[in-house]
Protein backbone atom coordinates (compact mmCIF):
# COMPACT_ATOMS: atom_id res chain seq x y z
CA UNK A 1 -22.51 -4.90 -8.09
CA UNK A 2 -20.47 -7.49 -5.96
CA UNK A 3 -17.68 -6.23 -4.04
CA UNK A 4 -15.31 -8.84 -1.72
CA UNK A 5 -12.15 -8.07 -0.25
CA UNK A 6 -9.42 -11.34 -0.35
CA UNK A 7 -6.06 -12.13 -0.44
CA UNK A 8 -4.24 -12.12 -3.72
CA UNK A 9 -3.31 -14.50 -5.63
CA UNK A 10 -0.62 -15.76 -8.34
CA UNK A 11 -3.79 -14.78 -10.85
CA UNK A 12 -4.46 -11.61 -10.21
CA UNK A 13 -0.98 -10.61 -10.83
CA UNK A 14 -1.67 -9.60 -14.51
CA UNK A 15 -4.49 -7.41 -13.25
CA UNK A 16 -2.41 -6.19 -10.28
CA UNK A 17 0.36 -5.25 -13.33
CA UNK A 18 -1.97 -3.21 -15.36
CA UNK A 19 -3.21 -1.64 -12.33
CA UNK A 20 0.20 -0.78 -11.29
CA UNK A 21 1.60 0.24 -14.86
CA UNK A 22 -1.04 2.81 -15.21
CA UNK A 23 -0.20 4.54 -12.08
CA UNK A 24 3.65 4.30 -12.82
CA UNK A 25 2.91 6.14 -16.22
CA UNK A 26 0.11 8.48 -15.73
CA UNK A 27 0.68 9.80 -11.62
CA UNK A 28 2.77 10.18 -9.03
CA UNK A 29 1.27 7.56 -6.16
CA UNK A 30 4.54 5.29 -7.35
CA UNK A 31 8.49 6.77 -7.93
CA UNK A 32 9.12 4.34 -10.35
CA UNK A 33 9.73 5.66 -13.81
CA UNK A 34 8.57 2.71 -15.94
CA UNK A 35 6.39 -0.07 -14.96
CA UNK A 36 7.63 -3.39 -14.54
CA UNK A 37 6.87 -6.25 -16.30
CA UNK A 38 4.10 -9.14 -15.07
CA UNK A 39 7.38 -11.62 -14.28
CA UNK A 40 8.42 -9.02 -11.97
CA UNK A 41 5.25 -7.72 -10.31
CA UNK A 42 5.23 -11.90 -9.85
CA UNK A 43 8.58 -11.30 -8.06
CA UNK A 44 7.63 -9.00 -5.61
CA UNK A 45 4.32 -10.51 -4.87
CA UNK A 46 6.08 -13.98 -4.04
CA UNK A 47 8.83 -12.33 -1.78
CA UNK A 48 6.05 -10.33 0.32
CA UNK A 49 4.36 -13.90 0.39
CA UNK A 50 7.12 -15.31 1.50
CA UNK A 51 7.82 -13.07 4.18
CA UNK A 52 4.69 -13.40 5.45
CA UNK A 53 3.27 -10.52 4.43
CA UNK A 54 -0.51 -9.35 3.78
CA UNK A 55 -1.30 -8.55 -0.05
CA UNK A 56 -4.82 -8.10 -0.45
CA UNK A 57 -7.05 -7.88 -3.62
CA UNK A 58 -10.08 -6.22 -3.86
CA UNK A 59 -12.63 -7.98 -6.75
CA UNK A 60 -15.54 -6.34 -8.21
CA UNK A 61 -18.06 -7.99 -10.29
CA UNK A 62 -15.47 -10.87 -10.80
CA UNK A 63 -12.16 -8.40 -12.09
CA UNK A 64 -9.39 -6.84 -9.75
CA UNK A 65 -10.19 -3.46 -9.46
CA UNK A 66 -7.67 -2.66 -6.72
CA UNK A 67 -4.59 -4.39 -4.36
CA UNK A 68 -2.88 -3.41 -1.23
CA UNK A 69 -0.06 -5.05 0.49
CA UNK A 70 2.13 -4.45 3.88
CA UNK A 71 5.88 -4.98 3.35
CA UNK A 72 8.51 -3.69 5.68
CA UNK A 73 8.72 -0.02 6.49
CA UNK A 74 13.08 -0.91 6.41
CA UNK A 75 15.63 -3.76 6.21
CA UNK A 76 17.01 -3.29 9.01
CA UNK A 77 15.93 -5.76 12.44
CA UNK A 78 15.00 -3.07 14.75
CA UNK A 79 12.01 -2.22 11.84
CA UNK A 80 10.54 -5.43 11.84
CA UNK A 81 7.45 -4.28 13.49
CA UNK A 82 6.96 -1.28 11.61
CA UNK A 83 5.38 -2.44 7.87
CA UNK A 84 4.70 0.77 5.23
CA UNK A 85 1.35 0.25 3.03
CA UNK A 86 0.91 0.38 -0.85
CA UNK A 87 -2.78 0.73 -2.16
CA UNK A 88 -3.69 0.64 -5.78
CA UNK A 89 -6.94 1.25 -7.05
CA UNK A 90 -8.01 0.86 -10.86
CA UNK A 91 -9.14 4.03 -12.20
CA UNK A 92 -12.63 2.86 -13.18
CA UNK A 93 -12.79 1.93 -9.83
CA UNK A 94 -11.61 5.58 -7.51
CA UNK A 95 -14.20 6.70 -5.53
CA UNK A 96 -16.40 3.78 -5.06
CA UNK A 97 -14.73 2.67 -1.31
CA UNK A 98 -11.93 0.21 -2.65
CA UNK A 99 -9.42 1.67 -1.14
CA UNK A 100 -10.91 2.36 2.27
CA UNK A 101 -12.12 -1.00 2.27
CA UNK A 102 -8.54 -2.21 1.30
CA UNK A 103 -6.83 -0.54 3.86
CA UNK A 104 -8.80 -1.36 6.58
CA UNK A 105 -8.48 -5.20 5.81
CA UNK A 106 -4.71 -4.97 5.49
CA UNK A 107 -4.79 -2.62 8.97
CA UNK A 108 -6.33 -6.13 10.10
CA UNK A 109 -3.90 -7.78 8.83
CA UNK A 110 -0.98 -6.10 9.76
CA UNK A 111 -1.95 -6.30 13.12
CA UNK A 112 -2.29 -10.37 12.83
CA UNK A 113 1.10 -10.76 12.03
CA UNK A 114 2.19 -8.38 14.45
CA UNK A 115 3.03 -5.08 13.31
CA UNK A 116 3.19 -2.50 15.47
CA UNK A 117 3.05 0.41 13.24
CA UNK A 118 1.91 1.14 9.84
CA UNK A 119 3.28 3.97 7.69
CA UNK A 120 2.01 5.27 4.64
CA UNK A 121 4.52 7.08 2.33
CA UNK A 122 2.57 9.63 0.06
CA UNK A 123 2.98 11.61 -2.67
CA UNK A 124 1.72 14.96 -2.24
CA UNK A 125 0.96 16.16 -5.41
CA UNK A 126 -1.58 13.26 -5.68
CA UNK A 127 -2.27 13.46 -2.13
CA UNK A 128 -5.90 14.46 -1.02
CA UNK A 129 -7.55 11.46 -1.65
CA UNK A 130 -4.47 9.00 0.05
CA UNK A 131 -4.11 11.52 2.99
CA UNK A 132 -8.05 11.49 3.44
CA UNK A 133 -8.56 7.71 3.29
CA UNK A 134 -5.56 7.53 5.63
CA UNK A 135 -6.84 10.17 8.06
CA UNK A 136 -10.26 8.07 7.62
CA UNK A 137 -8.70 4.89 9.43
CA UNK A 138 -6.68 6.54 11.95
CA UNK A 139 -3.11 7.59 10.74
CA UNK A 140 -1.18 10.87 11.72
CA UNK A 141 1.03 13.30 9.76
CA UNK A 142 4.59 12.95 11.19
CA UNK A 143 6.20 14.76 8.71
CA UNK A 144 6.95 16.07 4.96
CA UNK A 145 9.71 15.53 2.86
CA UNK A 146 10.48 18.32 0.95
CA UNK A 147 11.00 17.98 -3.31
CA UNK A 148 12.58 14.16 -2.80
CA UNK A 149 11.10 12.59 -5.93
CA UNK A 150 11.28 13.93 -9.98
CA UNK A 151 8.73 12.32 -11.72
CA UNK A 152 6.60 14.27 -15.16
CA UNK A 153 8.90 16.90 -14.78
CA UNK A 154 8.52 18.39 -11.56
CA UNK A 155 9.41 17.71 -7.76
CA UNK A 156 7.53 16.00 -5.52
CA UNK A 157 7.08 16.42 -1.45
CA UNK A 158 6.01 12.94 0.19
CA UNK A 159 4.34 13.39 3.39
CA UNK A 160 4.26 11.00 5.94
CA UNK A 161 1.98 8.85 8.09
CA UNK A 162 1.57 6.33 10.43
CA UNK A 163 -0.72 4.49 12.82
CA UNK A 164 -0.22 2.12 16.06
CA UNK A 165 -0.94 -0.87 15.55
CA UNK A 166 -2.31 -3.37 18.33
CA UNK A 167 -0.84 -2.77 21.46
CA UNK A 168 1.80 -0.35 19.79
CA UNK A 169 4.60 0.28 21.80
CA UNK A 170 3.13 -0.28 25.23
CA UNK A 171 4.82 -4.10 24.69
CA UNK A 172 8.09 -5.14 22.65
CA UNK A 173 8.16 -6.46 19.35
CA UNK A 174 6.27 -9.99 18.46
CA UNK A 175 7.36 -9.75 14.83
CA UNK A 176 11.32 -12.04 14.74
């Protein structure tokens, strides 16, 4: 079994769609209701690009079995240091070390371009696993947001997390 972590490409978006679509239907990792279509998982791939920003697949024994990316934490200027995480990992594919080996890379990566801090916006219900491999690579709980999201017919808490990144806040921001 061959396992490489490498950034994405306009290819692996179909992959990265059916990945995506299956954890918009079936759990709670992702708010949205339905999944969107390849065209537009191709949409938000190019803007990250665009922007700069790390999106990371991970390939195993030739197929996409997981993605992560680093897009900004908030519009606004004052956040453009602070970048928020999104992993997705195949369901064939949970529990083998994708994601940990996913977000690490993209923690390397997110310090390259110069963020400062990384946040990780969970779903509790669907939590353990995130908050572990989170925990794992040196993020914090800052906080839990109480019943913010309806999704399968229940509410859902998000808890919070973030980690410095680099030289943190000891300097000001590199990122423009």
């Amino acid at each position: 079994m061959t396992q490489a972590i490498r950034p994405a490409t306009e290819a692996d978006i179909p992959a990265i769609a059916s990945i995506y679509g299956d954890a918009v239907r079936t759990g709670t990792a992702s708010f949205e209701l339905e999944p969107p279509s390849v065209e537009e998982m191709a949409r938000r791939f190019a803007v990250l690009r665009e922007g700069g920003f790390p999106y990371l697949a991970a390939v195993r024994d030739g197929h996409v079995a997981g993605y992560a990316y680093a897009g900004p934490y908030h519009q606004r200027a004052a956040y453009r240091s602070t970048l928020e995480d999104s992993i997705y990992v195949a369901r064939a594919a949970r529990g083998t070390g994708i994601g940990r080996a996913l977000l690490a890379a993209l923690i390397t990566e997110a310090e390259r371009i110069g963020g400062r801090t990384l946040v990780a916006v969970i779903a509790e219900s669907d939590s353990a696993a995130s908050v572990a491999l989170h925990a794992g690579l040196g993020f914090t709980p800052v906080g839990t947001l109480a019943g913010v999201g309806y999704k399968h017919g229940r509410w859902l808490d998000v808890t919070l997390m973030q980690r410095e990144l680099g030289p943190g806040r000891s300097v000001p921001p590199t990122r423009v």
